[in-house]
C-alpha atoms as a PDB file:
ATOM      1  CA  UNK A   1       0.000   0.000   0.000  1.00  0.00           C
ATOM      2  CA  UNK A   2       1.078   3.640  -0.850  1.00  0.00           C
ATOM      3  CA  UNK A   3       1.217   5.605   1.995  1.00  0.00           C
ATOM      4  CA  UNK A   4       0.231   8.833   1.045  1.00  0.00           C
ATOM      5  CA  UNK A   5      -0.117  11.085   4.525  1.00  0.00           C
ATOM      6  CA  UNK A   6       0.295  14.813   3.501  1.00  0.00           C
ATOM      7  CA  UNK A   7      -0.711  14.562   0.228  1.00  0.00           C
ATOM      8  CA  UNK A   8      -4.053  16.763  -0.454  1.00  0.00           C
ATOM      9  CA  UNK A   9      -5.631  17.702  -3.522  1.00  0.00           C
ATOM     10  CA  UNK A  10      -5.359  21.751  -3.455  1.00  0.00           C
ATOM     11  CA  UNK A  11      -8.057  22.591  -5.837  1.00  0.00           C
ATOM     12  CA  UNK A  12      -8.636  22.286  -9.959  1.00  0.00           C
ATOM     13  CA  UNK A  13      -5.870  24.377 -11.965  1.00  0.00           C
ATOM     14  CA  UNK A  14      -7.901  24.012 -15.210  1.00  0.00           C
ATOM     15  CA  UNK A  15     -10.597  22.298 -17.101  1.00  0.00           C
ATOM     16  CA  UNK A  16      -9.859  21.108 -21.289  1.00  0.00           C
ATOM     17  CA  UNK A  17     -12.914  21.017 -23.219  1.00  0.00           C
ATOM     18  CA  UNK A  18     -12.084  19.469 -26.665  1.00  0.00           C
ATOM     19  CA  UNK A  19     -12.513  21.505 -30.127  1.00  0.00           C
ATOM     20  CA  UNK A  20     -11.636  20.357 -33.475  1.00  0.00           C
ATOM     21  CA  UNK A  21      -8.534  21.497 -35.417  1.00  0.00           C
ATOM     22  CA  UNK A  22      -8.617  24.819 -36.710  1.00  0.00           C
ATOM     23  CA  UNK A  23     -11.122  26.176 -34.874  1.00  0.00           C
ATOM     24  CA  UNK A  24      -9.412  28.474 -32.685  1.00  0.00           C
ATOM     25  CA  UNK A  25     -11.505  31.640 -33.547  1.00  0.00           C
ATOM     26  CA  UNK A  26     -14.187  30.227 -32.904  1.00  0.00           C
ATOM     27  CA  UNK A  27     -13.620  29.228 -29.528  1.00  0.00           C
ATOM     28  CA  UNK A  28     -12.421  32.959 -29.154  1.00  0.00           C
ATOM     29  CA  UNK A  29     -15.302  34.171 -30.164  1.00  0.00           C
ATOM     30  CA  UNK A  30     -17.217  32.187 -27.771  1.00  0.00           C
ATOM     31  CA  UNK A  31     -15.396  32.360 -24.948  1.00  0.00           C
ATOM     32  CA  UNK A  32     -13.452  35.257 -25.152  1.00  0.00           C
ATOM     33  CA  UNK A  33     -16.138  37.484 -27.269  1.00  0.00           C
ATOM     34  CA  UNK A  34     -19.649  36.684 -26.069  1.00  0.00           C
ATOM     35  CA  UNK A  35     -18.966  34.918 -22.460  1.00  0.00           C
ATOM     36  CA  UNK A  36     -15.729  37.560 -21.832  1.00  0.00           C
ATOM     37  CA  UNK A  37     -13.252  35.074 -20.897  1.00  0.00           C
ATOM     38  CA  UNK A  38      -9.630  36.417 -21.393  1.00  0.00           C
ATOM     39  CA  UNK A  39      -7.429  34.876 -23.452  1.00  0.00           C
ATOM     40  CA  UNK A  40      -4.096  33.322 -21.783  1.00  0.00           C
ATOM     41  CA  UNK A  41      -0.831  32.916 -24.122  1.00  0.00           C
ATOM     42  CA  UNK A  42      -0.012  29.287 -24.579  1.00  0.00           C
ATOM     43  CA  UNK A  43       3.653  28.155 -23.502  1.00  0.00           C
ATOM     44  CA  UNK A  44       5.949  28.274 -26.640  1.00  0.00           C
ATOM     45  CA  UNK A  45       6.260  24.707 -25.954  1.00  0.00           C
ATOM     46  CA  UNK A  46       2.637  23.815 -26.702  1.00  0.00           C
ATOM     47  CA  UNK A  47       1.597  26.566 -29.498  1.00  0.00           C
ATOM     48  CA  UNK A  48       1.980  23.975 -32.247  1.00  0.00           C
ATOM     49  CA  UNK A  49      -0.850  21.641 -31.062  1.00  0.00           C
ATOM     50  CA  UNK A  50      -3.301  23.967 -31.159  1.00  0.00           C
ATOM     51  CA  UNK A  51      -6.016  25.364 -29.367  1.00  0.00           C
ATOM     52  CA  UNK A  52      -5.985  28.069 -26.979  1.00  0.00           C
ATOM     53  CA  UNK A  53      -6.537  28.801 -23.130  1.00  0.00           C
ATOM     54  CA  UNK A  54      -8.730  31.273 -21.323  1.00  0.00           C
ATOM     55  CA  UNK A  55      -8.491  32.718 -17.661  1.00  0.00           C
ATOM     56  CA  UNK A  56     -11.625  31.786 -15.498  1.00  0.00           C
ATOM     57  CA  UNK A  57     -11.383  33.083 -12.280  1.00  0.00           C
ATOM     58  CA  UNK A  58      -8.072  31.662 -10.233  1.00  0.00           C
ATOM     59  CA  UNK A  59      -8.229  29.089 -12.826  1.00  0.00           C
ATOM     60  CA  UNK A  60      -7.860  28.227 -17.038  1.00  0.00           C
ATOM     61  CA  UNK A  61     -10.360  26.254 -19.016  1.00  0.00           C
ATOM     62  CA  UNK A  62      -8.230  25.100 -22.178  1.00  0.00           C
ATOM     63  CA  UNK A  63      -9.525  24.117 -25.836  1.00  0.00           C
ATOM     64  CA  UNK A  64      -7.783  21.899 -26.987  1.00  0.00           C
ATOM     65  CA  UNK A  65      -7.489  19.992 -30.381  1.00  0.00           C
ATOM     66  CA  UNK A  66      -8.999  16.238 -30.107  1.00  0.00           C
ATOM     67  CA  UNK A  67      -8.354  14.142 -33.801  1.00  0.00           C
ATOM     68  CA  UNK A  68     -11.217  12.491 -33.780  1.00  0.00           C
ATOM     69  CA  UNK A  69     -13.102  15.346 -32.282  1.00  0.00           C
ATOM     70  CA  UNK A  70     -16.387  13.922 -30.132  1.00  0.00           C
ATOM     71  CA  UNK A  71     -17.960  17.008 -28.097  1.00  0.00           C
ATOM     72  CA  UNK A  72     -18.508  16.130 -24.377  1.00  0.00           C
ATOM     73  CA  UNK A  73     -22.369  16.483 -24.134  1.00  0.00           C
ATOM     74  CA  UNK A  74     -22.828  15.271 -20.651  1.00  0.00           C
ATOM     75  CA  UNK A  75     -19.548  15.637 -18.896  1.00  0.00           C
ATOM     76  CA  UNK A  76     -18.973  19.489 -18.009  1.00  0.00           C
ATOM     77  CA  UNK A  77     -17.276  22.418 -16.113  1.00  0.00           C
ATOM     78  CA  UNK A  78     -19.284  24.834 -14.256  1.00  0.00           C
ATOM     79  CA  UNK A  79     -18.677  28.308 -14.678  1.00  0.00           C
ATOM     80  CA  UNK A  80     -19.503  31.208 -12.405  1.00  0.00           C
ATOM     81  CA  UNK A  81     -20.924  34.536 -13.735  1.00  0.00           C
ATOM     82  CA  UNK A  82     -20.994  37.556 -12.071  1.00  0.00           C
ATOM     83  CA  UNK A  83     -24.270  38.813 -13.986  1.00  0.00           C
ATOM     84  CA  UNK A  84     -26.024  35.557 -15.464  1.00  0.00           C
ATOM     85  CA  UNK A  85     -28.816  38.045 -16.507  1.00  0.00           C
ATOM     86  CA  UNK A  86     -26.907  40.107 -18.435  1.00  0.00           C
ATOM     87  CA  UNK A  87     -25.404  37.065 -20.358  1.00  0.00           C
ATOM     88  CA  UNK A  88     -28.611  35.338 -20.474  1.00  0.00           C
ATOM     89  CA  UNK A  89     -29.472  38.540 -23.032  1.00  0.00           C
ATOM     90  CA  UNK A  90     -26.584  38.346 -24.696  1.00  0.00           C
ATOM     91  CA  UNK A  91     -26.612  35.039 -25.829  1.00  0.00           C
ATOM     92  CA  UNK A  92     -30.122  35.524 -26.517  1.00  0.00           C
ATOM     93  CA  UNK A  93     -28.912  39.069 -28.642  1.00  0.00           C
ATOM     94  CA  UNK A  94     -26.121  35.975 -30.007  1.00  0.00           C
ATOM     95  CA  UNK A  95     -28.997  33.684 -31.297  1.00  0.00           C
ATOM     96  CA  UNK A  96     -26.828  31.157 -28.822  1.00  0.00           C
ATOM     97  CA  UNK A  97     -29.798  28.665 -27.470  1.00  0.00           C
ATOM     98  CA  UNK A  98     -29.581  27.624 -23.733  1.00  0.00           C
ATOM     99  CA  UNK A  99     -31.880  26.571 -21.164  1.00  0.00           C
ATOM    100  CA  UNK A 100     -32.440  27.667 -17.904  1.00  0.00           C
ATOM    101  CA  UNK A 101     -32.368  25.021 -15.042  1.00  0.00           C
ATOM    102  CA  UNK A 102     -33.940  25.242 -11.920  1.00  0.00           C
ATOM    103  CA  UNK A 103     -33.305  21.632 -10.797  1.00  0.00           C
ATOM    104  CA  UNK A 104     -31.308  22.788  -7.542  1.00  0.00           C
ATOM    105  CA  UNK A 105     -33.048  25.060  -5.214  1.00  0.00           C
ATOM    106  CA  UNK A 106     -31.531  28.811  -4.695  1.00  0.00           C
ATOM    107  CA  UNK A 107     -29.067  28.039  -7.437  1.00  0.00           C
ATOM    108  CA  UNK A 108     -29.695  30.303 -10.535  1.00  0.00           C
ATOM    109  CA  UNK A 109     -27.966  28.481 -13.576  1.00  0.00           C
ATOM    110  CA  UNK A 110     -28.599  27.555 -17.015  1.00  0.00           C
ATOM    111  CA  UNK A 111     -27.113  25.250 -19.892  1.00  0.00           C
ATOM    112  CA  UNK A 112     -25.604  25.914 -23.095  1.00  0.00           C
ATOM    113  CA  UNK A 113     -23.082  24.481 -25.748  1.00  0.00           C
ATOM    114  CA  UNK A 114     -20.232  26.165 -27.037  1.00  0.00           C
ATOM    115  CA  UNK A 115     -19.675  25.635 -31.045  1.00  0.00           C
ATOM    116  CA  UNK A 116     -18.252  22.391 -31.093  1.00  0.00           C
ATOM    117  CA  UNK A 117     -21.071  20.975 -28.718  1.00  0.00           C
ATOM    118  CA  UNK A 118     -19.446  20.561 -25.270  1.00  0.00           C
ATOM    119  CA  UNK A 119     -21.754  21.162 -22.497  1.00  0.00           C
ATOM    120  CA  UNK A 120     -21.550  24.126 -20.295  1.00  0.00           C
ATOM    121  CA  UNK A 121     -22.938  24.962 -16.945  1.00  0.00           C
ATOM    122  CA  UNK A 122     -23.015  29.324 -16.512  1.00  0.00           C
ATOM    123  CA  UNK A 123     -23.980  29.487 -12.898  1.00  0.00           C
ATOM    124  CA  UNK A 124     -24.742  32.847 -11.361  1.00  0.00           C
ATOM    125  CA  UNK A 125     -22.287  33.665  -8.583  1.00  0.00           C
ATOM    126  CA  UNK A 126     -23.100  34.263  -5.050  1.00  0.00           C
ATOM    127  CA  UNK A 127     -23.077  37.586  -4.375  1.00  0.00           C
ATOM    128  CA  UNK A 128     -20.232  37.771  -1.920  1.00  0.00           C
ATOM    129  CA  UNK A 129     -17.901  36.667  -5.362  1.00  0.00           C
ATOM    130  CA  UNK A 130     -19.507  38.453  -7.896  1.00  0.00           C
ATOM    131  CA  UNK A 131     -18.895  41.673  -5.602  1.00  0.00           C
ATOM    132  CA  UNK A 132     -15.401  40.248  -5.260  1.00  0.00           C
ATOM    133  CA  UNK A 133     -15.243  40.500  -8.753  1.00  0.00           C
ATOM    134  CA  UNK A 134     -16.129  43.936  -9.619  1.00  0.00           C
ATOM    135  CA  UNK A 135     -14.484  45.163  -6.569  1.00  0.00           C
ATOM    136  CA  UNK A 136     -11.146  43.225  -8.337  1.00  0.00           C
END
């Protein structure tokens, strides 16, 4: 048996959701245009493979290139929004279809897939972090 006293998971450094090749303005244009993600530069080291990364919070969500591609329609990350509102109109504005889930009680989310057809979660944050976040 491995002993493994002191070893803790500290948290998630970042989430890959798969995209196909050549599709890296798209994904910018998702994430980075309507959802307002930032976009992170990609280690030298790693530029060639494709894909690109985005900031989200403390942590990265990466796209990355998948040959075959197969979107993840179940599996997905949950992402918090400081104003789910205000992006619920402007994915509406977008023509982006999503639906709103009220499944869990005082949680305000919805659902919606990015262009390649991964699921997303877009959860509203609590209040204490979205003030966090403007306050930032």
């Amino acid at each position: 048996m491995v002993d493994l006293s002191g070893v803790t998971v500290l948290g998630i450094d970042h989430v890959q959701l798969a995209a196909p090749r050549a599709r890296e303005d798209d994904a910018r244009g998702f994430y980075g245009g309507l959802l307002g993600m930032a976009e992170l530069r990609k280690p030298a080291a790693l530029r060639a493979r494709g894909g690109c990364w985005f900031a989200a919070g403390a942590q990265q969500l990466h796209v990355g290139v998948a040959e075959p591609f197969a979107p993840a329609r179940r599996a997905h990350p949950g992402l918090l929004v400081s104003d789910l509102d205000a992006l619920r109109a402007r994915l509406a504005a977008a023509g982006v279809p999503f639906a709103d889930d009220g499944a869990l009680d005082g949680v305000d989310r919805l659902f919606v897939e990015d262009p390649f057809g991964n699921r997303l979660e877009l959860r509203a944050a609590p209040p204490r972090v979205a003030e966090e976040t403007r306050m930032a």
